[in-house]
N, C-alpha and C. Protein backbone atom coordinates (compact mmCIF):
# COMPACT_ATOMS: atom_id res chain seq x y z
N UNK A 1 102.24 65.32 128.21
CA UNK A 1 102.13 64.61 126.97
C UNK A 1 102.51 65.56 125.84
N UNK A 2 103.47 65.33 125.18
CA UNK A 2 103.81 65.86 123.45
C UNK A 2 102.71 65.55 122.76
N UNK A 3 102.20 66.94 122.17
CA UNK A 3 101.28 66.70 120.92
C UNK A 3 101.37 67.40 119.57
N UNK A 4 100.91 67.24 118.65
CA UNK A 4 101.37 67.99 118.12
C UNK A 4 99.66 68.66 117.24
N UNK A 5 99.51 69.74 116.88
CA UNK A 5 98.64 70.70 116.88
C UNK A 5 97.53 70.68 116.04
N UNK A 6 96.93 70.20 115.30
CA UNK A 6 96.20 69.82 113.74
C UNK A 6 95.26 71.48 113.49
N UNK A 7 95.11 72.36 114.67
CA UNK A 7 94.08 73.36 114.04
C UNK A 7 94.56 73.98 115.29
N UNK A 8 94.19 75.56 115.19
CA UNK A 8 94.45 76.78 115.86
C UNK A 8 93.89 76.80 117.29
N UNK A 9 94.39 76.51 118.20
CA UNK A 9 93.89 76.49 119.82
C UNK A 9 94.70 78.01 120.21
N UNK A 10 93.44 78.56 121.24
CA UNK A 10 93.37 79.75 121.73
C UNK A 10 94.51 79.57 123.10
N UNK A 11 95.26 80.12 123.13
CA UNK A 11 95.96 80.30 124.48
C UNK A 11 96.89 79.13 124.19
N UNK A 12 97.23 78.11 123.34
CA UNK A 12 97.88 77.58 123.10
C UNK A 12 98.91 77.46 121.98
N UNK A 13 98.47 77.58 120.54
CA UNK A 13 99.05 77.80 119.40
C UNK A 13 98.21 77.33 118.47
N UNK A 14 99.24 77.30 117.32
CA UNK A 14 98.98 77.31 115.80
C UNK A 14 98.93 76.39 115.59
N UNK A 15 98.61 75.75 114.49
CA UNK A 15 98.45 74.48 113.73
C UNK A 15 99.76 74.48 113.34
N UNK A 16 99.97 73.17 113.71
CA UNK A 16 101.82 72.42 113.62
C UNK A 16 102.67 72.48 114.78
N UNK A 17 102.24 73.33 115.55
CA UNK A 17 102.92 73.46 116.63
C UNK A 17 103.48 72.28 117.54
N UNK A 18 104.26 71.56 118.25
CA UNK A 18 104.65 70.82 118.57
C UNK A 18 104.82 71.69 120.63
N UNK A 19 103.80 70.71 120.88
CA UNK A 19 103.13 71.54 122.53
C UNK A 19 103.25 70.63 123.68
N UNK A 20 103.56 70.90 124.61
CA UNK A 20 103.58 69.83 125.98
C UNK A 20 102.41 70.46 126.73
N UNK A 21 101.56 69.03 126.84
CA UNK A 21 100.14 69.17 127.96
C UNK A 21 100.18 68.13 128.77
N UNK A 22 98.93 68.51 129.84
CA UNK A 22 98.90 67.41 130.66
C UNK A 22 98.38 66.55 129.69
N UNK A 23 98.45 65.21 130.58
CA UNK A 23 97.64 64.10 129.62
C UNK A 23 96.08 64.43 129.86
N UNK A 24 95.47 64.15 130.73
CA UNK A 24 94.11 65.12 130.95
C UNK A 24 93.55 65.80 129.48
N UNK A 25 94.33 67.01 129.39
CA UNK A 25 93.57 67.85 128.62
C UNK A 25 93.71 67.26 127.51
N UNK A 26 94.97 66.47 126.95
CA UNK A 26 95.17 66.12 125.80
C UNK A 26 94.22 65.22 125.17
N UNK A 27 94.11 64.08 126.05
CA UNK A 27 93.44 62.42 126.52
C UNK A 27 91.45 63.23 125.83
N UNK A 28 91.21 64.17 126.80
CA UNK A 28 89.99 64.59 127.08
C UNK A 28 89.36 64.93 126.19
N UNK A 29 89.94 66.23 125.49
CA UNK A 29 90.19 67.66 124.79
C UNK A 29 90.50 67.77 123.57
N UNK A 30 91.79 67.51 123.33
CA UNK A 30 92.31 68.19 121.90
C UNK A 30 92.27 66.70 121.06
N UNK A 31 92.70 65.33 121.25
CA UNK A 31 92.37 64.07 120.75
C UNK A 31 90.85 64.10 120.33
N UNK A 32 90.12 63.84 120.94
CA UNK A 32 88.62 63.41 120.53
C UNK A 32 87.76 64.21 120.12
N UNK A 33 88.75 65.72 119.49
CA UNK A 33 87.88 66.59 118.89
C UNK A 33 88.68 66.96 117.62
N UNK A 34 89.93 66.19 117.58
CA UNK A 34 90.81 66.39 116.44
C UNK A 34 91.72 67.66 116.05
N UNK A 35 91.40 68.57 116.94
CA UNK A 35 92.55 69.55 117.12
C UNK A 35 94.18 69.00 117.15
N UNK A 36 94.36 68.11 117.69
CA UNK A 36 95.52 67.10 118.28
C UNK A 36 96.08 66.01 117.69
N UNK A 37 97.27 65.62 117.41
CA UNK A 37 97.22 64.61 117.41
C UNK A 37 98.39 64.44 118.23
N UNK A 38 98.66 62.99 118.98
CA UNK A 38 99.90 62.29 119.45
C UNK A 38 101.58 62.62 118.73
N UNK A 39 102.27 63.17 119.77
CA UNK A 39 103.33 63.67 118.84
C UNK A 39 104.42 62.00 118.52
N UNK A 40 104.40 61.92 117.35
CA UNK A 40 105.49 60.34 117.29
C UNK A 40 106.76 60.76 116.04
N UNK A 41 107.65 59.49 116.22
CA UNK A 41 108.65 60.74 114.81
C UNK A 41 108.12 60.76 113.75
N UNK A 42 106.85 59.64 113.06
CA UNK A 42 106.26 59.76 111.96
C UNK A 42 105.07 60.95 111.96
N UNK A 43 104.87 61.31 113.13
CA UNK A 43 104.12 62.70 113.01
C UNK A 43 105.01 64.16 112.98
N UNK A 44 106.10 63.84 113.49
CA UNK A 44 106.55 65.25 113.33
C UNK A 44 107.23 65.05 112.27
N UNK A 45 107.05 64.26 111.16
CA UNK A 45 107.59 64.35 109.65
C UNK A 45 106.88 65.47 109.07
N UNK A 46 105.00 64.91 109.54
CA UNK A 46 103.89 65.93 109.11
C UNK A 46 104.02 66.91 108.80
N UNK A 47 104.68 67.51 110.44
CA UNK A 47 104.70 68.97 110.70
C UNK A 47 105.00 69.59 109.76
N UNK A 48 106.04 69.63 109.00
CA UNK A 48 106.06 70.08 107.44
C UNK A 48 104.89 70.58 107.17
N UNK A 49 104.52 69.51 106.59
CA UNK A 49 103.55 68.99 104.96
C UNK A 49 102.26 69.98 106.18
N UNK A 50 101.60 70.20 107.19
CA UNK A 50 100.83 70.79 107.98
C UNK A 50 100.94 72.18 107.50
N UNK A 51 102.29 72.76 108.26
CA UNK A 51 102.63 74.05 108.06
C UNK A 51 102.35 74.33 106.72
N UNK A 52 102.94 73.95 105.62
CA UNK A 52 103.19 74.12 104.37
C UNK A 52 101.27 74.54 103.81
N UNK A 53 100.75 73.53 103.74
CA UNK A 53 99.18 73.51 103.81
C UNK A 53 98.49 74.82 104.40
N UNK A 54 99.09 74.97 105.64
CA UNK A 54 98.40 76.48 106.34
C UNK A 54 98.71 76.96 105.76
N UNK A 55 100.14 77.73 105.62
CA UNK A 55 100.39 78.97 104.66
C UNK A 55 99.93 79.41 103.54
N UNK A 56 99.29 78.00 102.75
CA UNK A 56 98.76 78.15 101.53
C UNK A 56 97.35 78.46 101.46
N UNK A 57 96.40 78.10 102.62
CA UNK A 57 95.65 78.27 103.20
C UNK A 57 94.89 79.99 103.81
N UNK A 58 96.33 80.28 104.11
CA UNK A 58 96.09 81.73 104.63
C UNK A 58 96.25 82.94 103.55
N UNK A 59 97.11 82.16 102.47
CA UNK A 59 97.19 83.38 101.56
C UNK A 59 95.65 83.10 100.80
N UNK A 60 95.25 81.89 100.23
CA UNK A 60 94.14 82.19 99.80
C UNK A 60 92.83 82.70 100.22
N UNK A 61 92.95 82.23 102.05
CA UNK A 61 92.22 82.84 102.65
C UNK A 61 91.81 84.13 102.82
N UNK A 62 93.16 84.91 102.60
CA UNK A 62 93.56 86.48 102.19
C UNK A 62 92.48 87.26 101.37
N UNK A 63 93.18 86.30 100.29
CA UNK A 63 92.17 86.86 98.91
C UNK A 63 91.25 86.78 99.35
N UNK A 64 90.35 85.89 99.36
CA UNK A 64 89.30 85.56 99.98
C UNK A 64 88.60 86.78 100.74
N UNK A 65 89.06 87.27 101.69
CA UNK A 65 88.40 87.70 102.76
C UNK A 65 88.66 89.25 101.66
N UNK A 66 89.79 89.70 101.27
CA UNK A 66 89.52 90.77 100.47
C UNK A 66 88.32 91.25 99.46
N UNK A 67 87.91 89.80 98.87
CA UNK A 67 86.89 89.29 98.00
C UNK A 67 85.38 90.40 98.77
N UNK A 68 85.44 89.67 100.19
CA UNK A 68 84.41 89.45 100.56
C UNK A 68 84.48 90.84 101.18
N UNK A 69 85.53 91.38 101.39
CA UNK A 69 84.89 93.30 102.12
C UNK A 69 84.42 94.29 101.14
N UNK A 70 85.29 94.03 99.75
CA UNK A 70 84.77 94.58 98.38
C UNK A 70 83.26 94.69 98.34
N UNK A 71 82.81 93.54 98.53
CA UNK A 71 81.44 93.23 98.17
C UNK A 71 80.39 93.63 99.37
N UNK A 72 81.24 93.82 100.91
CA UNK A 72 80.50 94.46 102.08
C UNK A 72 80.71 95.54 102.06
N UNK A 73 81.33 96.60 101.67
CA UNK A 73 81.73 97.82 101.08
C UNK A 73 80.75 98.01 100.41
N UNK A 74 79.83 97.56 99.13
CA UNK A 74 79.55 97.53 98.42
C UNK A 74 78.17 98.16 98.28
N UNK A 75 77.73 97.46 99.59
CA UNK A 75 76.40 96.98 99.80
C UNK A 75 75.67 98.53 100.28
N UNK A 76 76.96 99.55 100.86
CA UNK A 76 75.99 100.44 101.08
C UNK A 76 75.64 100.30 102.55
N UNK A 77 74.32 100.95 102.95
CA UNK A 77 73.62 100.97 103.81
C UNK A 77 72.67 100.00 104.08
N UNK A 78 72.76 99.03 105.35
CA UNK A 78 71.89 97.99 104.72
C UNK A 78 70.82 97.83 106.18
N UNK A 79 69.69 97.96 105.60
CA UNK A 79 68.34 98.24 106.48
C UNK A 79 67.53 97.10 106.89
N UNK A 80 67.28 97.02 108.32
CA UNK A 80 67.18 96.19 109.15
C UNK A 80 65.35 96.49 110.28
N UNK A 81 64.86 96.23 110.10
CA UNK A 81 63.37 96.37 110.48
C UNK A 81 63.30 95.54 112.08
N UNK A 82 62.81 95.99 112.93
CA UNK A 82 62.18 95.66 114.27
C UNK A 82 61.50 96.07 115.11
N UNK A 83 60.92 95.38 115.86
CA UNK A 83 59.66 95.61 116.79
C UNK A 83 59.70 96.41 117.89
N UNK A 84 59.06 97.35 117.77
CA UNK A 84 59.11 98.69 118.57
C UNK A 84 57.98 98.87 119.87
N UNK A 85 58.62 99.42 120.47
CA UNK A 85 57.42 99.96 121.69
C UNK A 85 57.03 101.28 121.09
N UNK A 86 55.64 101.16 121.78
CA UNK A 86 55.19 102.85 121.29
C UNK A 86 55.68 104.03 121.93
N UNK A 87 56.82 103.67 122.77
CA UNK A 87 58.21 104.84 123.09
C UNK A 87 59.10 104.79 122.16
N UNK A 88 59.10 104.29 121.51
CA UNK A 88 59.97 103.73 119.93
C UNK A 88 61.15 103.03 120.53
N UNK A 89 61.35 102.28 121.81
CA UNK A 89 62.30 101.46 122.06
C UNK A 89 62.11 100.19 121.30
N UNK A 90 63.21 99.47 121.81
CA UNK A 90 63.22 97.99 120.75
C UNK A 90 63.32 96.86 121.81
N UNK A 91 62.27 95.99 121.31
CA UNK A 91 61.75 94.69 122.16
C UNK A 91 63.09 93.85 121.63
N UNK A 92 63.73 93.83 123.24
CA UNK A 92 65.36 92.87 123.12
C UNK A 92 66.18 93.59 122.50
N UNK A 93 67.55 93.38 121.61
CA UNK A 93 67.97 93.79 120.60
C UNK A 93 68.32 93.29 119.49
N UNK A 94 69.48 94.23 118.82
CA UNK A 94 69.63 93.30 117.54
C UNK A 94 70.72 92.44 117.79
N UNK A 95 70.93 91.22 117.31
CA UNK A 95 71.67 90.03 117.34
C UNK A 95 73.00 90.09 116.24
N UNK A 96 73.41 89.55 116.14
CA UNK A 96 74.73 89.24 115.31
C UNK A 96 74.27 88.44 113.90
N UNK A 97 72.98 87.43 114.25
CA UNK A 97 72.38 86.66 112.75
C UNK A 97 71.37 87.44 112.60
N UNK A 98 70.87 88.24 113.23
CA UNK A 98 69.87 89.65 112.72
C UNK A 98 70.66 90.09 111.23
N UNK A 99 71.92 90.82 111.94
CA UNK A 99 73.04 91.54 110.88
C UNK A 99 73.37 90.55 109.77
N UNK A 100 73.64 88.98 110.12
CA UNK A 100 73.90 88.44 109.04
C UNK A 100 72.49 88.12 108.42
N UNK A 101 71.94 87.79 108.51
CA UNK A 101 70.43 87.89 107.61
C UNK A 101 70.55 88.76 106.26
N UNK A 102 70.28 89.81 107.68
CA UNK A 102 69.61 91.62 106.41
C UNK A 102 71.09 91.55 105.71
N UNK A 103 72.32 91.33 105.84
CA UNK A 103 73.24 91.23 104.91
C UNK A 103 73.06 90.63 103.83
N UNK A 104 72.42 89.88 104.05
CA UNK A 104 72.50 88.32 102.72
C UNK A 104 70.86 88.68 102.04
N UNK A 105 70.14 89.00 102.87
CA UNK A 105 68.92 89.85 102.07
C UNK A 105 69.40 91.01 101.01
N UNK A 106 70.32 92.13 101.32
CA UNK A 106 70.79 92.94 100.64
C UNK A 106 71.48 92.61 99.82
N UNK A 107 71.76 91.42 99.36
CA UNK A 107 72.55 90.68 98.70
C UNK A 107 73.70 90.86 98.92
N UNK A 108 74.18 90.83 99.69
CA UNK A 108 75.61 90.67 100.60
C UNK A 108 76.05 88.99 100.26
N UNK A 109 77.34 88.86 100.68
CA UNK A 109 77.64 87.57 101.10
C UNK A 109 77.15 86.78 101.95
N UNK A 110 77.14 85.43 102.26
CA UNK A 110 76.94 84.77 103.56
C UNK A 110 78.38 84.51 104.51
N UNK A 111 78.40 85.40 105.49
CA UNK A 111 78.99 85.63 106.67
C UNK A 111 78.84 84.51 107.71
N UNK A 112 80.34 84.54 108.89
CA UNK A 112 79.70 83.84 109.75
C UNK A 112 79.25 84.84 111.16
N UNK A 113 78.49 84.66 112.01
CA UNK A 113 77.48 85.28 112.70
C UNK A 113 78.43 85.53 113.81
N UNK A 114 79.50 84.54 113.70
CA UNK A 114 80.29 84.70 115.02
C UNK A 114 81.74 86.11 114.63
N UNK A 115 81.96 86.75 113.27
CA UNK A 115 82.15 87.20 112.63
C UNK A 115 81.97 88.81 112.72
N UNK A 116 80.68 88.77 113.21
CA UNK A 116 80.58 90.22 113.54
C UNK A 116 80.33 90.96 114.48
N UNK A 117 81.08 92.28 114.92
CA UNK A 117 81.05 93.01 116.41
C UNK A 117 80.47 93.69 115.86
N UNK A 118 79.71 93.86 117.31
CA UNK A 118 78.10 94.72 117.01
C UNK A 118 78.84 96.19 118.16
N UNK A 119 79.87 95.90 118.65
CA UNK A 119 80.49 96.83 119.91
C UNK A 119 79.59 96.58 120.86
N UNK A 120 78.75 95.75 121.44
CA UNK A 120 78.23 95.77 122.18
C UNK A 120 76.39 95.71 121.95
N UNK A 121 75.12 95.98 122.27
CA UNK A 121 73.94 95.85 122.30
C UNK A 121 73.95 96.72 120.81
N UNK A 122 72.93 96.32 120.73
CA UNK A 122 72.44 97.70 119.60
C UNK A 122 70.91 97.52 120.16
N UNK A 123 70.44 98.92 120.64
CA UNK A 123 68.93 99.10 121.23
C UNK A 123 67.84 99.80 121.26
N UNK A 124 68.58 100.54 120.23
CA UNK A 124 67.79 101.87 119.70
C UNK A 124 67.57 101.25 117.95
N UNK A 125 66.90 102.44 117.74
CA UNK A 125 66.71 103.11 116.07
C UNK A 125 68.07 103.71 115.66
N UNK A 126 67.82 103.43 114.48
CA UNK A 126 69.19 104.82 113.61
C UNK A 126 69.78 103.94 113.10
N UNK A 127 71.06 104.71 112.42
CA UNK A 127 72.22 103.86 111.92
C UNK A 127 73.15 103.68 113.03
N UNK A 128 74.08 102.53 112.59
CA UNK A 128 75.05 101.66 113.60
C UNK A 128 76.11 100.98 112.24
N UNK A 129 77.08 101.50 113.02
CA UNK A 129 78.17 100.76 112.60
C UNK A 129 78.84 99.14 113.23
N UNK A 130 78.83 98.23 112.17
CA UNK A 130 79.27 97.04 112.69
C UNK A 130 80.44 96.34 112.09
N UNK A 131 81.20 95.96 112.98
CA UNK A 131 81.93 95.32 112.10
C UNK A 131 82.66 93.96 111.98
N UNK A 132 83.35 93.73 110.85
CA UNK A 132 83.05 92.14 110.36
C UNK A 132 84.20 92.01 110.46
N UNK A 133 84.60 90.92 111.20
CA UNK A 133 85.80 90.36 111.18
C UNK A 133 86.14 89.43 109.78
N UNK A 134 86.43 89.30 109.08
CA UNK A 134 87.09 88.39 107.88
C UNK A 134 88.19 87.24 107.95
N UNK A 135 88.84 88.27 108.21
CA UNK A 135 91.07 87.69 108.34
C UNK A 135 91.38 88.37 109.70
N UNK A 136 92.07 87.35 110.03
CA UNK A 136 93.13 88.50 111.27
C UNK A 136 93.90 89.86 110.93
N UNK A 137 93.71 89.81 109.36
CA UNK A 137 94.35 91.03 108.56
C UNK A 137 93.27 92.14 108.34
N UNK A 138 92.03 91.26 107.47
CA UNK A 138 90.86 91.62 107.07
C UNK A 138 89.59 92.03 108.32
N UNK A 139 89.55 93.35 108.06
CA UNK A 139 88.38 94.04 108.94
C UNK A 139 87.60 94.57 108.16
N UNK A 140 86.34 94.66 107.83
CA UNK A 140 85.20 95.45 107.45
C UNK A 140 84.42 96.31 108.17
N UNK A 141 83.45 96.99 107.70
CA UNK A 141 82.65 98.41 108.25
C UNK A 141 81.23 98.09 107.35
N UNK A 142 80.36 97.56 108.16
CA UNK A 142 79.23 97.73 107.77
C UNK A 142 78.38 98.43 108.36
N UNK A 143 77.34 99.72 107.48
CA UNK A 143 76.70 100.62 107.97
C UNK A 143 74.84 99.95 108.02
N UNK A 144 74.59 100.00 109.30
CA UNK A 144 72.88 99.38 109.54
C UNK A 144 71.98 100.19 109.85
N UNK A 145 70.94 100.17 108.78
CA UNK A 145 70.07 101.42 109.69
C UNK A 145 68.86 100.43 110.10
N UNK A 146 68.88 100.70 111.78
CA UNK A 146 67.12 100.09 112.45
C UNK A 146 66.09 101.11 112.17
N UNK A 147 64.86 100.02 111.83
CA UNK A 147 63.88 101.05 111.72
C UNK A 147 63.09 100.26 111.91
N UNK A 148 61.95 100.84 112.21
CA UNK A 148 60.73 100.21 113.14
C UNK A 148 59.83 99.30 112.34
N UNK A 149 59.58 98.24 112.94
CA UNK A 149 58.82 97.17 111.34
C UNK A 149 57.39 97.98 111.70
N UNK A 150 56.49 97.50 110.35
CA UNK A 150 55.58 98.27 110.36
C UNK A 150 54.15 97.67 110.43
């Protein structure tokens, strides 16, 4: 089945893209969640006016995300409190909406949670570097220090 693309699919393409799938995935998948639509010649007129929209989209998005590392830059060192064993280990670890929290406590921006690499666990005390995805362009560096709530 010809479809043609309405939003960014992983392993598939871009928005506007003009894609051959099974009917299955199309029927199932990308239709009834609106990623998709049916490719016809009055839709691939769209494709244009789609593309055109993204691009405009991504540059402001740009700014945007520049906006927003300025202001995570900004913030400094930003301190994060949790529950300790009396070996000073940490009950579980820290999470990704942990980080966005104490961000937005520090008066940071509101981030999305899915947004930030932690590189993996964070399970100790100390400072930790994390970082924030923005833009596919845009990367940030936020510095966290754990410390034991009290």
């Amino acid at each position: 089945m010809k479809i043609i693309l309405t939003a960014d699919v992983t392993g598939l393409g871009e928005s506007g893209d003009i894609v051959e799938v099974k009917d299955g995935y199309a029927r199932n998948l990308l239709l009834p969640r609106g990623l998709a639509i049916v490719a016809t010649k009055g839709a691939q007129k769209q494709v244009e006016t789609i593309r055109r929209t993204q691009e405009a989209k991504r540059v402001r998005n740009l700014e945007h995300a520049q906006e927003l590392k300025q202001q995570l830059q900004g913030l400094g060192l930003v301190n994060l409190t949790a529950k300790v064993s009396k070996q000073g280990k940490l009950f579980g670890s820290i999470t990704a909406a942990d980080i966005v929290s104490a961000v937005r406590k520090a008066g940071g921006p509101n981030i999305d949670k899915r947004s930030v690499d932690t590189r993996g666990h964070i399970k100790s005390l100390g400072k930790h570097a994390v970082d924030v995805r923005l833009h596919p362009d845009v990367k940030a560096s936020v510095s966290v220090q754990i410390s034991a709530a009290s």
